[in-house]
Protein backbone atom coordinates (compact mmCIF):
# COMPACT_ATOMS: atom_id res chain seq x y z
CA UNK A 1 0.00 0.00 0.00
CA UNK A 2 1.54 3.44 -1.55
CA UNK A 3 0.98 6.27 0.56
CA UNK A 4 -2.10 8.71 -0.32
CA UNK A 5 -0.84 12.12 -1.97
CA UNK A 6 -1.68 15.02 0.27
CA UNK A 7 -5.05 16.10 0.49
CA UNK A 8 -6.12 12.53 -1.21
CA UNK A 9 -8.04 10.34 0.62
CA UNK A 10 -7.57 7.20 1.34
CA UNK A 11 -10.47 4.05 0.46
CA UNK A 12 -11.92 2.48 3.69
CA UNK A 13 -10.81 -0.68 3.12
CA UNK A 14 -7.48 0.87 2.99
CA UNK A 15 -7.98 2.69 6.13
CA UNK A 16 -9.49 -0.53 7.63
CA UNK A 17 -6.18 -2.26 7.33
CA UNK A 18 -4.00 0.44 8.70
CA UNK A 19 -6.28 0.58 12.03
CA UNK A 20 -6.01 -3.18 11.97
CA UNK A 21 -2.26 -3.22 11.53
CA UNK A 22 -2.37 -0.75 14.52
CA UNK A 23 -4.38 -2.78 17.19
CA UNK A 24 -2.30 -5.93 16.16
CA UNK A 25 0.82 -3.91 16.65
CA UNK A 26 -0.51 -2.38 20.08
CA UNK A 27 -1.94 -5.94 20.92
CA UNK A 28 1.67 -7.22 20.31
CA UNK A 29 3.41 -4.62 22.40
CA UNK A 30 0.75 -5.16 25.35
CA UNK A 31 1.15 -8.91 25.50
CA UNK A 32 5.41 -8.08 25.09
CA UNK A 33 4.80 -5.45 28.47
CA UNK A 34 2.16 -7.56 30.45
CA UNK A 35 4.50 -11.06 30.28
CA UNK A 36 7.88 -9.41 30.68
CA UNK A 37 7.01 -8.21 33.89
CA UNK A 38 5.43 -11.60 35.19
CA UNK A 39 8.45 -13.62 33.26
CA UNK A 40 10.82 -11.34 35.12
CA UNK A 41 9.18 -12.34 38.87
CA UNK A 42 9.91 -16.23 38.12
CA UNK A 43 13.39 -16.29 36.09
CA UNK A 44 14.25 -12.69 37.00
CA UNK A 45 15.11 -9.96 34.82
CA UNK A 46 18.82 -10.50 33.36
CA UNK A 47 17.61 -11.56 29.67
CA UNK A 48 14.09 -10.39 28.06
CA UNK A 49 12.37 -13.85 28.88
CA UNK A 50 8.45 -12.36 27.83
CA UNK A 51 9.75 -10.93 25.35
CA UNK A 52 11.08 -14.32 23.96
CA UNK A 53 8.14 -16.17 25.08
CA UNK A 54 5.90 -13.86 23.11
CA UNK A 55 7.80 -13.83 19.94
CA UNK A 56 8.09 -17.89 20.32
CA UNK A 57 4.08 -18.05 20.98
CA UNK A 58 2.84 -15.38 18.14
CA UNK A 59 5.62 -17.44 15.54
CA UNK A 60 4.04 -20.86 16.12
CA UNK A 61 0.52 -18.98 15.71
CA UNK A 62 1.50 -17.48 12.75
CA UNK A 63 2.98 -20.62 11.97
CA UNK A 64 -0.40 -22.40 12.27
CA UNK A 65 -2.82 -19.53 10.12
CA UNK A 66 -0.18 -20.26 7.28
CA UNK A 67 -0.57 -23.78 7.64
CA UNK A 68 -4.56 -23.63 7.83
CA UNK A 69 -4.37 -20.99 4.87
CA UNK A 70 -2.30 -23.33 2.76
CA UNK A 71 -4.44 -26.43 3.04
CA UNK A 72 -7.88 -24.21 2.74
CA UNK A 73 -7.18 -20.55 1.91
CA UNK A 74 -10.89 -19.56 3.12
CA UNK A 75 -10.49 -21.27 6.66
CA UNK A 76 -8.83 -18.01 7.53
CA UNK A 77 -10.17 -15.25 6.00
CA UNK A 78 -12.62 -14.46 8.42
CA UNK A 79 -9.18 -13.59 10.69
CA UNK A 80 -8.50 -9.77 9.85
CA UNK A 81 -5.31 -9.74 11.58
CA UNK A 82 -4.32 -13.36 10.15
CA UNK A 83 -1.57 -12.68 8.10
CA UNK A 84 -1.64 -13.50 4.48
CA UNK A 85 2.00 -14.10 3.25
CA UNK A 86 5.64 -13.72 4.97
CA UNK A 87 5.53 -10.05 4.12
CA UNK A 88 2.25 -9.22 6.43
CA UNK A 89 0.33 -8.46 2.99
């Protein structure tokens, strides 16, 4: 997606996907905040360990909508934030 020219406006369903990018991003970041802080209490707080454990978790579910997408493309395309190819697109 090209960015609009000034003054242009952008289609909804343009629009739509930005604002979902967004909450997935902020969704991302929240669950990154929330389990470094409980990670840290149990294994301490010398190496990222949420961090890690979130990356690891959203992988293998990213790992299984591309694995459900490439045996039945429509089983996920009900998912907005399901992403669609290795490039987020």
């Amino acid at each position: 997606m090209e960015p609009s020219p000034a003054g242009s406006r952008s289609p909804p369903a343009a629009r739509l996907r930005l604002i979902l990018i967004c909450l997935g991003g902020a969704l991302g970041t929240a669950a990154r905040y929330l389990a470094g802080g409980v990670v840290a209490r149990w294994v301490g707080s010398d190496f990222p360990y949420g961090t890690l454990l979130v990356n690891v978790l959203g992988s293998f579910l990213i790992g299984l909508i591309q694995h459900a997408q490439l045996t039945s493309p429509d089983a996920c395309r009900s998912i907005p934030l399901a992403p669609r190819n290795p490039w987020g697109g």
